[in-house]
C-alpha atoms as a PDB file:
ATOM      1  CA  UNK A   1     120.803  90.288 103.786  1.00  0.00           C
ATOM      2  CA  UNK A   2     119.482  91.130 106.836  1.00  0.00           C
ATOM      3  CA  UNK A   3     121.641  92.034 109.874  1.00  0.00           C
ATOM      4  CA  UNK A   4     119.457  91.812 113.763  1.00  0.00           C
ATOM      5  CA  UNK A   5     120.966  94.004 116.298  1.00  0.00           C
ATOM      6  CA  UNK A   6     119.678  93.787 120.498  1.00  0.00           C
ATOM      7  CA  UNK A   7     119.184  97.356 120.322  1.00  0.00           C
ATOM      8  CA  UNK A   8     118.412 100.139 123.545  1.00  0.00           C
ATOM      9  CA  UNK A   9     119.222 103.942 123.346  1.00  0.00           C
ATOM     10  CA  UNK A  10     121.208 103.643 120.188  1.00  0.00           C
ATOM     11  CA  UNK A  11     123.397 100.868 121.647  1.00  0.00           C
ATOM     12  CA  UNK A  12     123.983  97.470 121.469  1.00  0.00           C
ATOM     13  CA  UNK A  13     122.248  95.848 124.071  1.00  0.00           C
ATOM     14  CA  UNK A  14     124.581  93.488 126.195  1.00  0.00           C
ATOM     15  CA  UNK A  15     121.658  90.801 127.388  1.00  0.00           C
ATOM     16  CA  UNK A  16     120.282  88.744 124.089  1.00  0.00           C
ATOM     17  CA  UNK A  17     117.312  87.190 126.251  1.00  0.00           C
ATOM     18  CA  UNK A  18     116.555  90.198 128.048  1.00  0.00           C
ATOM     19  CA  UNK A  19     116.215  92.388 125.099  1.00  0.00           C
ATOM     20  CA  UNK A  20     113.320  94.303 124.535  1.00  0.00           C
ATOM     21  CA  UNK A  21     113.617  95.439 120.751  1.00  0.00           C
ATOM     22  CA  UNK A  22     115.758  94.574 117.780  1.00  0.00           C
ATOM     23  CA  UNK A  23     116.826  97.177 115.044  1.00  0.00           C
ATOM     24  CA  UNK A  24     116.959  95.394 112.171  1.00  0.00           C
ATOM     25  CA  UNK A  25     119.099  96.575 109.444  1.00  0.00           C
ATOM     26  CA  UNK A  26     118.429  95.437 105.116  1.00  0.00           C
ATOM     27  CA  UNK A  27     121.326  95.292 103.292  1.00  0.00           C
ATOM     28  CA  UNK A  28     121.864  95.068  99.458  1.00  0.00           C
ATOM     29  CA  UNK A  29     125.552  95.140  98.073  1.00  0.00           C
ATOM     30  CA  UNK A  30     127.088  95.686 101.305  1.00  0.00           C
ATOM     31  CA  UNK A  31     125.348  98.876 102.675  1.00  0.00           C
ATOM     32  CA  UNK A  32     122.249  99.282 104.709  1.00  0.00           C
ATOM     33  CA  UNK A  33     119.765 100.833 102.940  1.00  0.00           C
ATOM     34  CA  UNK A  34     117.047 100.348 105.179  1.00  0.00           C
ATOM     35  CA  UNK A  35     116.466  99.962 109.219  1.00  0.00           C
ATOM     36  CA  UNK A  36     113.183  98.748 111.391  1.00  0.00           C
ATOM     37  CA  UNK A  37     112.874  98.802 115.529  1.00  0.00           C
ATOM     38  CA  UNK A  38     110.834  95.455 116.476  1.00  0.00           C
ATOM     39  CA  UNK A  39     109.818  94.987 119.725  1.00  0.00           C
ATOM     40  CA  UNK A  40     110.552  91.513 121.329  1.00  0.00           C
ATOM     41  CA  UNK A  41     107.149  91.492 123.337  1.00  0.00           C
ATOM     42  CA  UNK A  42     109.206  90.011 126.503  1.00  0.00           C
ATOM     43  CA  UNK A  43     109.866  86.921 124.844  1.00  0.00           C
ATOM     44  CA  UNK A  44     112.468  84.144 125.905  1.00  0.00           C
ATOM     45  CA  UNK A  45     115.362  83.139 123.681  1.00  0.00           C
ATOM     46  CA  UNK A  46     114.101  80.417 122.689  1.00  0.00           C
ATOM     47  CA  UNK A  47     110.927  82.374 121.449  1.00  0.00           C
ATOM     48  CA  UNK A  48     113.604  85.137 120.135  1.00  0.00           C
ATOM     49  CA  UNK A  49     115.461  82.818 117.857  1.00  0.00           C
ATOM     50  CA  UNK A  50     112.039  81.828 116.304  1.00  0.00           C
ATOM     51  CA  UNK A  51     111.049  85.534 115.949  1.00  0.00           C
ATOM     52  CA  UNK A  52     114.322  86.194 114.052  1.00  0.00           C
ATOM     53  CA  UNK A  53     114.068  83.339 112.258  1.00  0.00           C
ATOM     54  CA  UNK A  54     110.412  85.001 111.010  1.00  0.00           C
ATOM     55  CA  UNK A  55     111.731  87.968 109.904  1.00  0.00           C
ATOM     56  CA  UNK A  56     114.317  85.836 107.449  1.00  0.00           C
ATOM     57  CA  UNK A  57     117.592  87.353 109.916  1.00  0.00           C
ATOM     58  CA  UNK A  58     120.940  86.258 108.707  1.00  0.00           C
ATOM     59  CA  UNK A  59     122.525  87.927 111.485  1.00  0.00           C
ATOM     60  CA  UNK A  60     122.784  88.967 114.814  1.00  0.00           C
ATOM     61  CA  UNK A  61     124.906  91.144 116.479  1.00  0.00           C
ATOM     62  CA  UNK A  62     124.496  91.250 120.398  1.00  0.00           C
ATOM     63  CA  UNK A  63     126.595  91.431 123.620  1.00  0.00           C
ATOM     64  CA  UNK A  64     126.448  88.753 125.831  1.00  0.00           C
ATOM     65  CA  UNK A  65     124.017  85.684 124.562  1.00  0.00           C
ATOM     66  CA  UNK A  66     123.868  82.126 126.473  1.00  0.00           C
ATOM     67  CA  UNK A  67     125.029  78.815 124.663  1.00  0.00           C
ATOM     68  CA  UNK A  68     120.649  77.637 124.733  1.00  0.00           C
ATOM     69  CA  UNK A  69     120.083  80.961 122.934  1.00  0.00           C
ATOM     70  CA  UNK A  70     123.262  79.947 120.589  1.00  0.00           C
ATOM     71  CA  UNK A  71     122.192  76.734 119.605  1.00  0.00           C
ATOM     72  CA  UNK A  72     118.342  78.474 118.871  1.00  0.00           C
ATOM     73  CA  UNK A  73     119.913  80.497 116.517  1.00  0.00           C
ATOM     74  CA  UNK A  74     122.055  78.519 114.777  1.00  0.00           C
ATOM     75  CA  UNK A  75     118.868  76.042 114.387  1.00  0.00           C
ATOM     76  CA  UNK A  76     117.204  79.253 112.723  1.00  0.00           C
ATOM     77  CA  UNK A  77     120.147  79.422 110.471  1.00  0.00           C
ATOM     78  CA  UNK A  78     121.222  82.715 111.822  1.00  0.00           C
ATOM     79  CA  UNK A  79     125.082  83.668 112.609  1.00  0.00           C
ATOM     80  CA  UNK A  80     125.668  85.324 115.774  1.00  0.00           C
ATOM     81  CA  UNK A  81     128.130  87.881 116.147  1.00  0.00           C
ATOM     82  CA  UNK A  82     128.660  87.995 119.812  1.00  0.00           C
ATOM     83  CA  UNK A  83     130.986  90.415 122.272  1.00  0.00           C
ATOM     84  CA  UNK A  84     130.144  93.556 120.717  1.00  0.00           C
ATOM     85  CA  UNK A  85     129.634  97.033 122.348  1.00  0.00           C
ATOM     86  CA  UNK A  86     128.937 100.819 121.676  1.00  0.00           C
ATOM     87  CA  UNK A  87     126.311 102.155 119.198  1.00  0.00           C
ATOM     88  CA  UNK A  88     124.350  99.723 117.111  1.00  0.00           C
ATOM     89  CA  UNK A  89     124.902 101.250 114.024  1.00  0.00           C
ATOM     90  CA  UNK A  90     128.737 101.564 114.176  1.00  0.00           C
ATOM     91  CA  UNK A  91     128.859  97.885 115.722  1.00  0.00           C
ATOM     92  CA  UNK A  92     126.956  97.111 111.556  1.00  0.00           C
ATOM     93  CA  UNK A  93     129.388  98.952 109.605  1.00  0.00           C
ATOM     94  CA  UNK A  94     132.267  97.577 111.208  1.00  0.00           C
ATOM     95  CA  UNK A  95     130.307  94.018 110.205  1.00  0.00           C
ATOM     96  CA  UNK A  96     130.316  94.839 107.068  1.00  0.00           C
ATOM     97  CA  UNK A  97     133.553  96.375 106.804  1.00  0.00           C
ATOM     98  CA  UNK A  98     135.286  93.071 108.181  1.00  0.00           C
ATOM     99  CA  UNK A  99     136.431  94.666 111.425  1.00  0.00           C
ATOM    100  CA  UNK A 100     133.695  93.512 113.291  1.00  0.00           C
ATOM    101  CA  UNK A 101     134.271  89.472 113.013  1.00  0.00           C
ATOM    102  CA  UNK A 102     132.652  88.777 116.617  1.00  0.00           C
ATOM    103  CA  UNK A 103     133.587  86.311 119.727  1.00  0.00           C
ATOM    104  CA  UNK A 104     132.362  83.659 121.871  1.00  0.00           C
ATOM    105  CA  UNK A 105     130.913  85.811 124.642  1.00  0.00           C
ATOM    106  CA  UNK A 106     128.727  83.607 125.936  1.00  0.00           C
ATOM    107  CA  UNK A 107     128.070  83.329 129.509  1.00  0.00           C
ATOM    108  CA  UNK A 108     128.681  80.326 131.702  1.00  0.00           C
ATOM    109  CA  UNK A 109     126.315  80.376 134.233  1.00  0.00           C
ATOM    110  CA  UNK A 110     122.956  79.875 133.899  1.00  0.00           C
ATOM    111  CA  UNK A 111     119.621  81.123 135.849  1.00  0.00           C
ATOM    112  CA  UNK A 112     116.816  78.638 137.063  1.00  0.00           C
ATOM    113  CA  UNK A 113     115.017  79.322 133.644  1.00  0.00           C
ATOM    114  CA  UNK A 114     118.456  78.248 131.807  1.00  0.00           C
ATOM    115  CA  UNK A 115     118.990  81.946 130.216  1.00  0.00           C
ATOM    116  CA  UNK A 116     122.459  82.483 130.049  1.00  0.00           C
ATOM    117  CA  UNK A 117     124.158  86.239 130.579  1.00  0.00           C
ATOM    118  CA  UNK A 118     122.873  88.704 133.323  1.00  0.00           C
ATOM    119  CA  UNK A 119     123.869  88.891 136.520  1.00  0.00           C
ATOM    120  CA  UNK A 120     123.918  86.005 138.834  1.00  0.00           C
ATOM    121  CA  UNK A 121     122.982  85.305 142.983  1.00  0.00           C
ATOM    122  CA  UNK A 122     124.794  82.304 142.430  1.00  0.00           C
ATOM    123  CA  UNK A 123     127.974  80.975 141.069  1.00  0.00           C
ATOM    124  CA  UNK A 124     130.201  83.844 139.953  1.00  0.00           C
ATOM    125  CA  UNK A 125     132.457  82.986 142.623  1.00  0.00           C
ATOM    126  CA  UNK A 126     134.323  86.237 144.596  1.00  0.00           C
ATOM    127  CA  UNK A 127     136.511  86.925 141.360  1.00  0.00           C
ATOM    128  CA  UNK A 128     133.788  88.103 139.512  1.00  0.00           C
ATOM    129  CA  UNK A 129     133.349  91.409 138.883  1.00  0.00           C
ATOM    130  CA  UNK A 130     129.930  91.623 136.858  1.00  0.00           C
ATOM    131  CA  UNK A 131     127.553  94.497 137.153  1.00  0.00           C
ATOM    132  CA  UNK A 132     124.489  93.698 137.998  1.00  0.00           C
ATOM    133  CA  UNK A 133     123.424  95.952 134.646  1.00  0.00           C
ATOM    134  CA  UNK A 134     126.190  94.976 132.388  1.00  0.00           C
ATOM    135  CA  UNK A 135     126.397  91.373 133.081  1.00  0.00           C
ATOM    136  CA  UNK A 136     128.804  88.789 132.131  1.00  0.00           C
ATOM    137  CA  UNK A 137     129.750  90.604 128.486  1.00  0.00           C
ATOM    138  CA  UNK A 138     131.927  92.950 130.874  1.00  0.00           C
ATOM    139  CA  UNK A 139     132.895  90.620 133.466  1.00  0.00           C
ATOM    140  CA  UNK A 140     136.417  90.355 130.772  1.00  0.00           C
ATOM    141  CA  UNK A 141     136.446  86.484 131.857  1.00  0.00           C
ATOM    142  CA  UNK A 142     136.763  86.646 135.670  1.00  0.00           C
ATOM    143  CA  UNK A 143     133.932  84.659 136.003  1.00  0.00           C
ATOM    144  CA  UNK A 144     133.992  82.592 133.219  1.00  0.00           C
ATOM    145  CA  UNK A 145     132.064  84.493 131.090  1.00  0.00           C
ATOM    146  CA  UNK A 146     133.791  85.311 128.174  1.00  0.00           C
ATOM    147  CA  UNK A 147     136.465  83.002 125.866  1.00  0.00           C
ATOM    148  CA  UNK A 148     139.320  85.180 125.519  1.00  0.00           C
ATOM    149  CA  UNK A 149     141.755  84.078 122.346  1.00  0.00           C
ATOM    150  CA  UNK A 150     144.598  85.621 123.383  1.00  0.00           C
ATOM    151  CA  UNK A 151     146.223  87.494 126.440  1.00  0.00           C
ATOM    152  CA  UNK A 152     147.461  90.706 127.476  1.00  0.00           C
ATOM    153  CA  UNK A 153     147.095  93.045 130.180  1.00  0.00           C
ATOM    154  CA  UNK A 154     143.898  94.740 128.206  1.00  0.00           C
ATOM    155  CA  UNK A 155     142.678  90.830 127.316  1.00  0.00           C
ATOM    156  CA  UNK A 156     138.432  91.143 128.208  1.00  0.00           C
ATOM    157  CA  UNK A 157     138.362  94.664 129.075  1.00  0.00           C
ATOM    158  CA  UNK A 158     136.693  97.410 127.019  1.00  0.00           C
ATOM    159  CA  UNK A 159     139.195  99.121 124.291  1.00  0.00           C
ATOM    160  CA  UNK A 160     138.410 102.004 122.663  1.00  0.00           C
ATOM    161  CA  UNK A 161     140.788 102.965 119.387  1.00  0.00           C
ATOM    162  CA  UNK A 162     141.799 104.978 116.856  1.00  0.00           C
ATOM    163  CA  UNK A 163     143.626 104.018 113.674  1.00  0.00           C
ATOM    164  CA  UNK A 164     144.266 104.228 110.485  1.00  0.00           C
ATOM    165  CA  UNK A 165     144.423 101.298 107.923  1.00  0.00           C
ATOM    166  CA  UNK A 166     146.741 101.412 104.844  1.00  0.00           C
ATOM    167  CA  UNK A 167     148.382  98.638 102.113  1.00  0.00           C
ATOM    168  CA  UNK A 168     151.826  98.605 101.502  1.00  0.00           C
ATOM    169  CA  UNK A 169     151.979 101.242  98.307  1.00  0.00           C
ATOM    170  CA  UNK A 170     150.665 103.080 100.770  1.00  0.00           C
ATOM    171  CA  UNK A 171     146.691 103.739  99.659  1.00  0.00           C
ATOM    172  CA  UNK A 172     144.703 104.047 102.861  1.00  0.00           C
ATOM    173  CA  UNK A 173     141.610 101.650 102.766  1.00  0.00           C
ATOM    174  CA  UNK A 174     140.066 102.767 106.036  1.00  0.00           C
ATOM    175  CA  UNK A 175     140.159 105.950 108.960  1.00  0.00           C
ATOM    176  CA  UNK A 176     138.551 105.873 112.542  1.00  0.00           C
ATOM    177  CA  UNK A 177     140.434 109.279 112.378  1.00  0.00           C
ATOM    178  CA  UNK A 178     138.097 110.309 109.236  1.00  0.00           C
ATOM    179  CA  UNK A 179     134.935 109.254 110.689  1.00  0.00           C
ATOM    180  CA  UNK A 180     135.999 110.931 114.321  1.00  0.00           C
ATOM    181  CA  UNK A 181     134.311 107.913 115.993  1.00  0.00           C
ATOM    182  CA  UNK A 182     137.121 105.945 117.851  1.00  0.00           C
ATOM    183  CA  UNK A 183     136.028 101.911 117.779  1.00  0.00           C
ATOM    184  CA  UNK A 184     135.538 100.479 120.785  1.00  0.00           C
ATOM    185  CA  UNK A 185     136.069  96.457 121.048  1.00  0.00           C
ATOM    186  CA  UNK A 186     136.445  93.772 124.159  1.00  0.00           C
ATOM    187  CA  UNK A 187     140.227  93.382 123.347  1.00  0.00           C
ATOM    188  CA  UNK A 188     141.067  89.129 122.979  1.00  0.00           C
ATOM    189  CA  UNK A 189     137.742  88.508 122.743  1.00  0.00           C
ATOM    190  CA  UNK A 190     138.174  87.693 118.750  1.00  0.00           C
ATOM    191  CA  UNK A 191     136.203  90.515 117.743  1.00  0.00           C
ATOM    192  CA  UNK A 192     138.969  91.476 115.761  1.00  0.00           C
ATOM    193  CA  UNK A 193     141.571  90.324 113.222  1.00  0.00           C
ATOM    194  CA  UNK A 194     144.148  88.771 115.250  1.00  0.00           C
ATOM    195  CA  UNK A 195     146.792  90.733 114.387  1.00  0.00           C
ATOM    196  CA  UNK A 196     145.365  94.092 115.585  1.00  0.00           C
ATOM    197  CA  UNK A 197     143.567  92.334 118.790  1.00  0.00           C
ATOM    198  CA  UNK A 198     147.181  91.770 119.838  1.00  0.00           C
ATOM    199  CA  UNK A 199     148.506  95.077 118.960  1.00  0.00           C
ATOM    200  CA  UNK A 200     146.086  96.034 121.230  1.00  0.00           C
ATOM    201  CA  UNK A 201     146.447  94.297 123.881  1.00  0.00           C
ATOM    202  CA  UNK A 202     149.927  95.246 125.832  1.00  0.00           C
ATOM    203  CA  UNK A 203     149.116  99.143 124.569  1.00  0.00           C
ATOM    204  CA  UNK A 204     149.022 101.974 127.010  1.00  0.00           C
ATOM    205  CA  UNK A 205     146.192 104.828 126.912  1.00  0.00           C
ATOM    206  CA  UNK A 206     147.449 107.333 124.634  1.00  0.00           C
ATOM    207  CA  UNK A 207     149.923 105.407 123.058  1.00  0.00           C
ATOM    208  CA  UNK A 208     150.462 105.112 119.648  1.00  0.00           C
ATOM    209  CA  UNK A 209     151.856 101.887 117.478  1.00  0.00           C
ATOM    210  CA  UNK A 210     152.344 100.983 113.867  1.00  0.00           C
ATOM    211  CA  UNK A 211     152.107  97.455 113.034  1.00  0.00           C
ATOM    212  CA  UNK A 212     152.688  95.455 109.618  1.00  0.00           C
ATOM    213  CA  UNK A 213     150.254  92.295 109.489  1.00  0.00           C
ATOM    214  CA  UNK A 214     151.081  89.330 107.249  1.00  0.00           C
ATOM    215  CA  UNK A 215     147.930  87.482 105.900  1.00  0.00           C
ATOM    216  CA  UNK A 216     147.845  85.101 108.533  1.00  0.00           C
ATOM    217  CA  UNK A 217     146.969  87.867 110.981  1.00  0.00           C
ATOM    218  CA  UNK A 218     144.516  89.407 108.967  1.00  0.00           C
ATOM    219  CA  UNK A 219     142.150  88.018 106.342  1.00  0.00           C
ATOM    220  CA  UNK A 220     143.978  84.924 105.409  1.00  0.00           C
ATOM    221  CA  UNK A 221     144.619  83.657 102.227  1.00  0.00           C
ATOM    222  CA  UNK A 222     141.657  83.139  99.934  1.00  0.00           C
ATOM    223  CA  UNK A 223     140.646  79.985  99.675  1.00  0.00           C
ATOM    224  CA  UNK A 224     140.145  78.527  96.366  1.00  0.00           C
ATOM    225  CA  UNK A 225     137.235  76.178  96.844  1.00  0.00           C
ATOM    226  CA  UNK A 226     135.254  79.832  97.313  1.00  0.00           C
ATOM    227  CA  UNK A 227     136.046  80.787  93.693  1.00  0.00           C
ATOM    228  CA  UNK A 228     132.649  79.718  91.984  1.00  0.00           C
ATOM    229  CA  UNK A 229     132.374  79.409  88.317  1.00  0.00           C
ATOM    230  CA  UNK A 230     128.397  80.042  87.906  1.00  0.00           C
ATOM    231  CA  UNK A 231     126.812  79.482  83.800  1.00  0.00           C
ATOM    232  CA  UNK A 232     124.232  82.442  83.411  1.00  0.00           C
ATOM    233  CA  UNK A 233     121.423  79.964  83.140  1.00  0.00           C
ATOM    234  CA  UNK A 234     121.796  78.815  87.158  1.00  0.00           C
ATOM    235  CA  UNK A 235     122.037  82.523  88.005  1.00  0.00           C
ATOM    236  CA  UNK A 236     119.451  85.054  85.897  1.00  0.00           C
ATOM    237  CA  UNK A 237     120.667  88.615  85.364  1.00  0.00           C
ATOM    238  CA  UNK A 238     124.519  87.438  86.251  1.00  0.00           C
ATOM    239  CA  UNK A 239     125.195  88.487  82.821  1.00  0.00           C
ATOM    240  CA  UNK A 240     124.504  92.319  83.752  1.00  0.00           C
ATOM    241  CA  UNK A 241     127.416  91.980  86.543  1.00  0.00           C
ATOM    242  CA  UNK A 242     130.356  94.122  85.987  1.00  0.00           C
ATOM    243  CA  UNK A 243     133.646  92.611  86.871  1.00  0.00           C
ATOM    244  CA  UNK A 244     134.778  94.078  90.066  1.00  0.00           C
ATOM    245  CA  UNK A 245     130.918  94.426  90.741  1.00  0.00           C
ATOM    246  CA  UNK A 246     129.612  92.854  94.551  1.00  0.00           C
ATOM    247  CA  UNK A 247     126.689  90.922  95.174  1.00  0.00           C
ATOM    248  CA  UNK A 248     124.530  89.277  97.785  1.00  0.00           C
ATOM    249  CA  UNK A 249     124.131  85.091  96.842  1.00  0.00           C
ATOM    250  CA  UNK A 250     122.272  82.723  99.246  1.00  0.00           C
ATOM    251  CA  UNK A 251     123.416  79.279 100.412  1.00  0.00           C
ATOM    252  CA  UNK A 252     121.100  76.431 100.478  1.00  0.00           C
ATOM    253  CA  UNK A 253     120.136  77.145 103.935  1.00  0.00           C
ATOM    254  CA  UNK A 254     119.057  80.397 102.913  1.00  0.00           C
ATOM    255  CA  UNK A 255     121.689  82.130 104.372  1.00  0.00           C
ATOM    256  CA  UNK A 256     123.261  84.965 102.542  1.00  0.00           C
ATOM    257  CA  UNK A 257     126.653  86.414 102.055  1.00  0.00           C
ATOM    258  CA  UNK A 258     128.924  88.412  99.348  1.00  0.00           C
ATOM    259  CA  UNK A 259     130.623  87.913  96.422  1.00  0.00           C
ATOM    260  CA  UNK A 260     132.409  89.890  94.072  1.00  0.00           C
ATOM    261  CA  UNK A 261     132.537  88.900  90.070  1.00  0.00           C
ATOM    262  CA  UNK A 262     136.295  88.301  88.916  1.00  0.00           C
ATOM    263  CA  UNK A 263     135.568  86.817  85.421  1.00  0.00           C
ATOM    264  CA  UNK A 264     133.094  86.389  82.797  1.00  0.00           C
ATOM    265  CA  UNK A 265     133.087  84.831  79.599  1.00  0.00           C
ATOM    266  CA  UNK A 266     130.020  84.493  76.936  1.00  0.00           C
ATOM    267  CA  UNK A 267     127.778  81.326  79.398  1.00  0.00           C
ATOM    268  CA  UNK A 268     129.077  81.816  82.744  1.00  0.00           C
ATOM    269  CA  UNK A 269     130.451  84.117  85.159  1.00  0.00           C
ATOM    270  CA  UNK A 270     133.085  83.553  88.136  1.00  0.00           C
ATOM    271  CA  UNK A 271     132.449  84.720  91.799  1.00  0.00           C
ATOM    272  CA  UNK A 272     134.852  84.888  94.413  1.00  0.00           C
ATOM    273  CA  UNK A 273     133.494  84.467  98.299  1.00  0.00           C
ATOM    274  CA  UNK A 274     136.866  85.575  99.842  1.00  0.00           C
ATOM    275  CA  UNK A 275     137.186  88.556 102.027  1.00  0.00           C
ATOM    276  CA  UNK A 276     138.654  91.371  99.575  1.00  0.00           C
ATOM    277  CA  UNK A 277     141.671  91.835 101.462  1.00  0.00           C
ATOM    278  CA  UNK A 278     142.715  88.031 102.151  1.00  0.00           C
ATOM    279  CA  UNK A 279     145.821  87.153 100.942  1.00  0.00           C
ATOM    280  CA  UNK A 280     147.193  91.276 101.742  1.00  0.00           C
ATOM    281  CA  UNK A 281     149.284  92.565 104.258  1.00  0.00           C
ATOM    282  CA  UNK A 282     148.097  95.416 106.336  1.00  0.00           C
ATOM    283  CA  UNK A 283     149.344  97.924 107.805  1.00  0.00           C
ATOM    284  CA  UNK A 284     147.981 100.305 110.736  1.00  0.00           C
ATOM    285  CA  UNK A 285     148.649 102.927 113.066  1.00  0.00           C
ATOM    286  CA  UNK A 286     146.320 102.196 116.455  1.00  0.00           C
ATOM    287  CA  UNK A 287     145.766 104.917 119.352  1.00  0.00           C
ATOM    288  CA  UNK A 288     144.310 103.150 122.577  1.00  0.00           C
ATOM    289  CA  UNK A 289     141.949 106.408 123.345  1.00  0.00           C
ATOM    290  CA  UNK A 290     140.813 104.243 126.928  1.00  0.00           C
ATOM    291  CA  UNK A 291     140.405 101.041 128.227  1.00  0.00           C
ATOM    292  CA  UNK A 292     137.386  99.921 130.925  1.00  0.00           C
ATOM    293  CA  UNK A 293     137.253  96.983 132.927  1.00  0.00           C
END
């Protein structure tokens, strides 16, 4: 799999058709194990979604992209993973962790060439609050230029937590804490699981909260029509998976995504699609470290 992100001084860049290089990261079972910088060469996002589309991304992570440079993509077969903020490589390991799930930050307005996100002479209206070098992905909707899924006095503005995630035996499964990188989000812009976006969202700086989350404000529950039963002879070298073991498979579109072998027998092997922790309850302790916007 391949994972795109707009990319400037380490961070994620918040303008998709203004973006002058890409880091591009290669992943095999779930972990980057290799990153490029590509230069755009000033290209449009039209031009853009065909240049990704070249270098076989399945994946893009960016700030604010327009709904032109949307449909581009999604033509190219690439999912875009809008909203997000802070360094580029954090903003992929969340991705790959599952905290990262993305939003609809797309902008609104439109300039005379019909790219979508930066600021704008006309049509914000007085609410809006955009920088003229952050754009609509800040604006926190008061323009129009972000969705927001939920509400709450930090709904669209810049969150930056730490927390710690555990199950209910108590086994910790992930640690902002541990890394000593708090994650910074655009709180109700569905970046997140639900259930923590909303956690999040009434908090004060420095405050501290423990929340239990049922499925339904996580993961889910899995799914069963992404429980494949695969014979060897459609999938070569299946037969060397370990159960437990995680894989990269590709759709007939070409696009790629995990699964993790549950079963085997002697001519075929099962693969499960699901998010590992659908159908669990979670449970974490969030710090708000600061909110901007």
């Amino acid at each position: 799999m391949k994972i795109a992100v707009t990319y400037e001084n380490e961070e994620v860049f918040q303008h998709f058709g203004k973006t002058e290089q890409f880091k591009v990261y290669t992943v095999e079972d779930n972990r980057v194990v290799s990153t490029i910088v590509l230069s755009s060469n000033g290209q449009g996002h039209s031009a853009l979604a065909g240049m990704l589309g070249e270098q076989n991304i399945d994946v893009l992570i960016c700030g604010g992209i327009g709904e032109h440079a949307r449909e581009a993509l999604a033509t190219a077969g690439i999912k875009v993973v809008a909203g997000a903020q802070g360094k580029a490589d954090e903003s992929v390991g969340n991705y790959l962790d599952g905290i990262l799930v993305g939003s609809d930050a797309s902008c609104d307005h439109h300039h005379e060439d019909g790219e979508g996100c930066g600021h704008h002479e006309e049509g914000c209206g007085e609410d809006c609050n955009c920088d003229p070098q952050e754009g609509c992905a800040g604006c926190g909707g008061g323009c129009g230029g972000m969705r927001l899924v939920l509400d709450g006095k930090n709904a669209g503005k810049k969150c930056a937590v730490h927390y710690k995630g555990t199950f209910n035996d108590g086994t910790q499964f992930d640690s902002s804490y541990d890394r000593g990188q708090p994650l910074e989000f655009i709180c109700g812009a569905g970046m997140m699981i639900r259930g923590f976006d909303q956690a999040v969202a009434d908090m004060e700086v420095g405050e501290k909260v423990n929340v239990h989350l049922m499925p339904e404000e996580a993961y889910g529950m899995p799914n069963p029509a992404a429980i494949m039963k695969i014979p060897f002879t459609d999938l070569p070298g299946a037969e060397q998976l370990e159960i437990g073991e995680r894989v990269i498979l590709a759709d007939e579109y070409g696009r790629q995504f995990p699964v993790r072998a549950v079963e085997k027998d002697e001519t075929s092997i099962t693969l499960d699609a699901n998010h590992e922790m659908a159908g669990k309850e979670l449970n974490f302790l969030i710090e708000l470290v600061s909110v901007e916007g």
